[in-house]
N, C-alpha and C. Protein backbone atom coordinates (compact mmCIF):
# COMPACT_ATOMS: atom_id res chain seq x y z
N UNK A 1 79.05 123.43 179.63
CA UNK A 1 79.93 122.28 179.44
C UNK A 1 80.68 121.98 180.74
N UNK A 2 81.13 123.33 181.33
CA UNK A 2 81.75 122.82 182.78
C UNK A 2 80.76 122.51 183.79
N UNK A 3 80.10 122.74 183.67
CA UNK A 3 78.57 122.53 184.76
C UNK A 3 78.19 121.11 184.61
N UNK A 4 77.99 120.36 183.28
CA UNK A 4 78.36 119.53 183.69
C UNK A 4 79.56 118.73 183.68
N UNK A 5 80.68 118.68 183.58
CA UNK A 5 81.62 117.88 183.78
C UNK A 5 81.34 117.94 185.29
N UNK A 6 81.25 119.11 186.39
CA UNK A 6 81.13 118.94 187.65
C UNK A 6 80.17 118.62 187.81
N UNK A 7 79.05 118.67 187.51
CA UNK A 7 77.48 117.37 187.99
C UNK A 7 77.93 115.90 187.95
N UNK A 8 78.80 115.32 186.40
CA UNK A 8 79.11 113.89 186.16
C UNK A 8 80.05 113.79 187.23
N UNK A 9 81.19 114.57 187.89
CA UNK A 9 82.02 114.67 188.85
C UNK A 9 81.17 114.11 190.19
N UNK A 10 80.00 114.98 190.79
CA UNK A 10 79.51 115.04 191.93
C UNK A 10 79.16 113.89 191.62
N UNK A 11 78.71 113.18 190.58
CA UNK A 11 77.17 111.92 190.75
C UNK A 11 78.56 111.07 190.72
N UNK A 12 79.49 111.05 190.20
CA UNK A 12 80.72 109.55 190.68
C UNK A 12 81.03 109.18 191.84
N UNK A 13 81.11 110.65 192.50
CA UNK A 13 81.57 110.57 193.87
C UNK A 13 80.62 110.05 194.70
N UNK A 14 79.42 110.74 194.60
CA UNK A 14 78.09 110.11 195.50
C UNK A 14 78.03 108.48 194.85
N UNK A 15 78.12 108.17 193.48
CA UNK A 15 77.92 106.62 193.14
C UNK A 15 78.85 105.90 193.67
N UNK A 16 80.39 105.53 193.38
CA UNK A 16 80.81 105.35 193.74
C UNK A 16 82.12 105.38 195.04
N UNK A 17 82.04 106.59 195.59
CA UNK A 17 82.66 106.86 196.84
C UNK A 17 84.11 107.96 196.20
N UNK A 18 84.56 108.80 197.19
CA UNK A 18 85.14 109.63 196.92
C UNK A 18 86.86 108.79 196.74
N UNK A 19 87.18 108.04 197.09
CA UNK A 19 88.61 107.41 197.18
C UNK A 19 88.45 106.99 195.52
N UNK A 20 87.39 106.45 195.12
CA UNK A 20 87.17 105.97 193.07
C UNK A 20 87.71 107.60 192.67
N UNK A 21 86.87 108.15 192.92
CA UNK A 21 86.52 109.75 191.97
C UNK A 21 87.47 110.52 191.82
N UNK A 22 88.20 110.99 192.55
CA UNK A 22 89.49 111.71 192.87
C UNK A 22 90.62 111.13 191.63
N UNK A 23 91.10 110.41 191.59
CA UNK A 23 91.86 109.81 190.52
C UNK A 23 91.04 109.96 188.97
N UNK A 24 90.05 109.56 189.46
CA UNK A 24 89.54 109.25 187.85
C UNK A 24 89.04 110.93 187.20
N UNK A 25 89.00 112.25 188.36
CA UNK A 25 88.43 113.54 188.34
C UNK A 25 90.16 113.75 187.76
N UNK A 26 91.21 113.49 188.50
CA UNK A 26 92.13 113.66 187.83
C UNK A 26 92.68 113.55 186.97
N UNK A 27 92.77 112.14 186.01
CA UNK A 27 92.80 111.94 185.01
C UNK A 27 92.13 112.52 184.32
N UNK A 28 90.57 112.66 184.21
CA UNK A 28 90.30 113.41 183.26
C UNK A 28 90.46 114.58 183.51
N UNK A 29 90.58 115.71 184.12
CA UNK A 29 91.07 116.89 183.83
C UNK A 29 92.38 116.97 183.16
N UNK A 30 93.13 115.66 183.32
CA UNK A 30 94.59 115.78 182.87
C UNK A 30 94.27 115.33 180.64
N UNK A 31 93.31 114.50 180.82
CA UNK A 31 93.40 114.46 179.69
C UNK A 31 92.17 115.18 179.17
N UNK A 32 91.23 116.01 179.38
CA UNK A 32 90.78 116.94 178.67
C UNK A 32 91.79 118.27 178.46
N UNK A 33 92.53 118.50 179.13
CA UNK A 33 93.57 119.65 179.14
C UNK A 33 94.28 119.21 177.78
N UNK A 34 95.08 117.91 177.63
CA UNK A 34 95.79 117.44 177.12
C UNK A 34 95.10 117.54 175.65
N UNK A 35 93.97 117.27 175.63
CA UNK A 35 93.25 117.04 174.15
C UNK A 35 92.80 118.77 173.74
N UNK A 36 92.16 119.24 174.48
CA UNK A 36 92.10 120.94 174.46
C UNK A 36 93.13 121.82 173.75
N UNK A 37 94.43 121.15 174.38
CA UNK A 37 95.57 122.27 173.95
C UNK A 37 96.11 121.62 172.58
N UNK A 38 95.79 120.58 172.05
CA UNK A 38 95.78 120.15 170.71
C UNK A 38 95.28 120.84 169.51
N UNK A 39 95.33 119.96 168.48
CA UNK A 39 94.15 120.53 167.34
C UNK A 39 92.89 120.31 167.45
N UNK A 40 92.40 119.87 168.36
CA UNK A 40 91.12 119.41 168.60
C UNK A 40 90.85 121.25 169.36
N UNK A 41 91.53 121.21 170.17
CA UNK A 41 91.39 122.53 171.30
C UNK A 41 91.62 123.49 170.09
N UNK A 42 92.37 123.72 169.41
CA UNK A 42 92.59 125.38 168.58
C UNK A 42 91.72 125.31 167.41
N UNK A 43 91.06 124.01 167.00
CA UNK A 43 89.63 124.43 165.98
C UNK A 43 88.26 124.85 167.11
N UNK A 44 88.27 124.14 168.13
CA UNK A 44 87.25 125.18 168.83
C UNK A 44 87.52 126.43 168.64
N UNK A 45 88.77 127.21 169.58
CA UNK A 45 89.09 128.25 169.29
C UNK A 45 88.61 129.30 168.54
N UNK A 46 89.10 128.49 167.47
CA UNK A 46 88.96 128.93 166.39
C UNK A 46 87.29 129.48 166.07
N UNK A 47 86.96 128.44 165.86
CA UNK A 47 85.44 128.18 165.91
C UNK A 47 84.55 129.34 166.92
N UNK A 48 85.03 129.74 168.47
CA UNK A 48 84.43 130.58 169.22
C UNK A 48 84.99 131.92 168.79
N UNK A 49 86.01 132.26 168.29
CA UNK A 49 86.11 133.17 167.82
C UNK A 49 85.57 134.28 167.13
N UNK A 50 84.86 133.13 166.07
CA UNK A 50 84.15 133.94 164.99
C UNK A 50 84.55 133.89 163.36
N UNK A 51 83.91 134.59 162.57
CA UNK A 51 85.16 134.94 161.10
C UNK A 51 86.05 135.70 161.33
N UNK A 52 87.26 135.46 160.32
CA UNK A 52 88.57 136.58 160.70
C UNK A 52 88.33 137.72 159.91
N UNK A 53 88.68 138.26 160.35
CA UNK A 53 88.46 140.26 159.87
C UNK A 53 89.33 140.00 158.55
N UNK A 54 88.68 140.24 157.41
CA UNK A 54 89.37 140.75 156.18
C UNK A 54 90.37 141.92 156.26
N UNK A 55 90.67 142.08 155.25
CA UNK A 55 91.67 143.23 154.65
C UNK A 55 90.86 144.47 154.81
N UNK A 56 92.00 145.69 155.24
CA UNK A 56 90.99 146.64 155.61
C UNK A 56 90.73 147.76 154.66
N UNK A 57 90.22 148.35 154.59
CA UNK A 57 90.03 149.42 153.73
C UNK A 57 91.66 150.20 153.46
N UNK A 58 92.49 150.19 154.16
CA UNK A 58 93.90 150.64 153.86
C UNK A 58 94.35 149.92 152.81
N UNK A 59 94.35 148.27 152.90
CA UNK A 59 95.18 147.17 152.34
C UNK A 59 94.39 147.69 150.39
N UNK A 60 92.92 147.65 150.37
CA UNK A 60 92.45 147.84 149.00
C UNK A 60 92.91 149.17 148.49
N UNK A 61 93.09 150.44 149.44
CA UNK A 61 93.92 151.30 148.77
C UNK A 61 95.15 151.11 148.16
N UNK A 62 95.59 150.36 149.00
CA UNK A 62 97.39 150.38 148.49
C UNK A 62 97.00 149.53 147.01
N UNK A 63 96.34 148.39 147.13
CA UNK A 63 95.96 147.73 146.07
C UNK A 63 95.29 148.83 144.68
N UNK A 64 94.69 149.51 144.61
CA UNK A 64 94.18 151.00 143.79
C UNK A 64 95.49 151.38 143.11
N UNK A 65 95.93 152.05 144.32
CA UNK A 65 97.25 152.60 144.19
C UNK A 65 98.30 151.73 142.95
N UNK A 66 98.43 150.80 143.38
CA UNK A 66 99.63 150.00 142.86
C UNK A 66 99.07 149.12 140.90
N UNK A 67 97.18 149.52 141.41
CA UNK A 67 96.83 149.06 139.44
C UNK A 67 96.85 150.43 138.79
N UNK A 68 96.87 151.54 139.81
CA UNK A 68 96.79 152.35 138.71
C UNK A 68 98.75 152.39 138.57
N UNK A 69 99.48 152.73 139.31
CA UNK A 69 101.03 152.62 138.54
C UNK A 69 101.33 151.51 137.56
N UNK A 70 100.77 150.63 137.53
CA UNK A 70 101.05 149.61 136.46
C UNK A 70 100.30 150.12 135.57
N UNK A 71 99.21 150.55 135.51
CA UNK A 71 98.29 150.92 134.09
C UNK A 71 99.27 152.06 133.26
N UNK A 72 99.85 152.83 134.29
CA UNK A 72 100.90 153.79 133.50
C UNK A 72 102.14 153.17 133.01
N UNK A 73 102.59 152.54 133.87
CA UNK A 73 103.59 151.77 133.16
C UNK A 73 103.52 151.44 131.64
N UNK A 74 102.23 150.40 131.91
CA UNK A 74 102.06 149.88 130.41
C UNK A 74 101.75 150.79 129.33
N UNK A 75 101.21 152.19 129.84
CA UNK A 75 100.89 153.07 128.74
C UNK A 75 102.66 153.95 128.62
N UNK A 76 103.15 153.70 129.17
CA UNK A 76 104.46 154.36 128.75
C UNK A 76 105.92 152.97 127.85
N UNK A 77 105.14 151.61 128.20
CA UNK A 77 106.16 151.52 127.45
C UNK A 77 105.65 150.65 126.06
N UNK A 78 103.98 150.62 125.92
CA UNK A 78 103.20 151.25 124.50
C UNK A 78 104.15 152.64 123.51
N UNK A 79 104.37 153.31 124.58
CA UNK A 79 104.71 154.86 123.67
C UNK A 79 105.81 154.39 123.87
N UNK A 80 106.81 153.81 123.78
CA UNK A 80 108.32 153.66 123.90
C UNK A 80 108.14 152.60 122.69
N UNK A 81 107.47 151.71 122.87
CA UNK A 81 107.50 150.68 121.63
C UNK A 81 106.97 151.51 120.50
N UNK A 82 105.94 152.49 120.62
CA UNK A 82 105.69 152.76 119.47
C UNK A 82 106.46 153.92 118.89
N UNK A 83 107.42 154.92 120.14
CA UNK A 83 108.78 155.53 119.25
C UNK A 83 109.78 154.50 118.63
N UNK A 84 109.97 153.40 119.37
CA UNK A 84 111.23 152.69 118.71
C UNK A 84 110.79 152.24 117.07
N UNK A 85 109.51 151.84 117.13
CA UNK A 85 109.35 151.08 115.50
C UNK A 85 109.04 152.46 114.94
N UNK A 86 108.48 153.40 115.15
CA UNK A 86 109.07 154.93 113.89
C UNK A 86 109.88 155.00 113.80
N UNK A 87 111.21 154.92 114.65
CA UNK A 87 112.79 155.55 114.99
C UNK A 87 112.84 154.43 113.52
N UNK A 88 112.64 153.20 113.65
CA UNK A 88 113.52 151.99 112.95
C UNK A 88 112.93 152.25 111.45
N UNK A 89 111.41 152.90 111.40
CA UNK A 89 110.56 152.75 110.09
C UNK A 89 110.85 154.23 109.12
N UNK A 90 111.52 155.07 110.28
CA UNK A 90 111.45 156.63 109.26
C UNK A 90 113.09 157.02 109.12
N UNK A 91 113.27 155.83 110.39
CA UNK A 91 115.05 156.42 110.34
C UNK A 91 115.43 157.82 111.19
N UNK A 92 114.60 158.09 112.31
CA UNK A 92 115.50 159.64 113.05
C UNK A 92 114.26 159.04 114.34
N UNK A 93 115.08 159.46 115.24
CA UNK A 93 113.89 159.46 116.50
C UNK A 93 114.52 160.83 117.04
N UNK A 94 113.49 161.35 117.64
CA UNK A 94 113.17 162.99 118.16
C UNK A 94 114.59 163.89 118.11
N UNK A 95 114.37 163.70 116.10
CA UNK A 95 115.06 164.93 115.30
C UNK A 95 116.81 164.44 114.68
N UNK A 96 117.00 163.62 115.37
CA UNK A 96 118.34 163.06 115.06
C UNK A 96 117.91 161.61 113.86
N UNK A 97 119.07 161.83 113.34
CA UNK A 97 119.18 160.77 112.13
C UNK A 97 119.53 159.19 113.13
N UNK A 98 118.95 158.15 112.37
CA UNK A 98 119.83 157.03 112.99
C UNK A 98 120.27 156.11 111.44
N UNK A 99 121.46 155.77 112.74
CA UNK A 99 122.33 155.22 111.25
C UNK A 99 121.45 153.95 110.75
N UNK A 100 121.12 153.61 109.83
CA UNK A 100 120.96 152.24 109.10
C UNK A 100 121.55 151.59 108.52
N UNK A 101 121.48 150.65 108.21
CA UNK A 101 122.33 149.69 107.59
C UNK A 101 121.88 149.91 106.19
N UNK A 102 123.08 149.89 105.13
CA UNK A 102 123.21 150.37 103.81
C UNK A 102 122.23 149.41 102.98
N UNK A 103 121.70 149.26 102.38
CA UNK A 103 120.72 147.97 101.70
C UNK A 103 121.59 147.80 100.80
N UNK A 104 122.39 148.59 99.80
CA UNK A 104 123.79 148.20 99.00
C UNK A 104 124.73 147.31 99.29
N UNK A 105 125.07 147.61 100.48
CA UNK A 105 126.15 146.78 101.08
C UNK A 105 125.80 145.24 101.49
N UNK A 106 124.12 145.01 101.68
CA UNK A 106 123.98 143.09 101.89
C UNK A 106 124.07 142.93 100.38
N UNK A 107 123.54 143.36 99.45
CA UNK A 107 123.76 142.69 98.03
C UNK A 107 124.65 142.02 97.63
């Protein structure tokens, strides 16, 4: 690409004389720079770069890590819901009485 911008460079100068070329070599270097360092310039970039590197084998551990603490979670507060509705259905949770409300007393 730079090989030729400097060939189209050399053949202006030889076509039309070096006092034309100089200005107009300037300008455009001034405005290919100008358009380059744009969004036009950082999707090339981009583009020569390559694909971006995913998540690394660390990031899916922590991810492991963090479904299995939630899977416990939910299995502990399964067993918390399912002490509270015995506590409420038998009346004692682990050995102690709980008070209820008298069924005499709404009548």
């Amino acid at each position: 690409m730079a090989l030729a911008g400097i060939c189209g460079y050399v053949f202006l100068a030889w076509r039309l004389g070096v006092p034309f070329a100089i200005p107009v070599g300037v300008i455009g270097a001034v405005s290919a720079a100008v358009i380059l360092r744009g969004p036009l310039g950082k999707a090339i970039a981009r583009r020569l770069e390559g694909p971006a590197a995913g998540p690394g084998d660390e990031v899916f551990g922590e991810l492991d890590d963090l479904r299995n603490r939630v899977s416990e979670l939910e299995e502990r507060q399964d067993f918390t819901e399912r002490l509270l509705t015995q506590a409420r259905d038998g009346g004692h949770l682990a050995g102690h009485l709980v008070d209820q409300p008298d069924e005499k007393a709404h009548e």
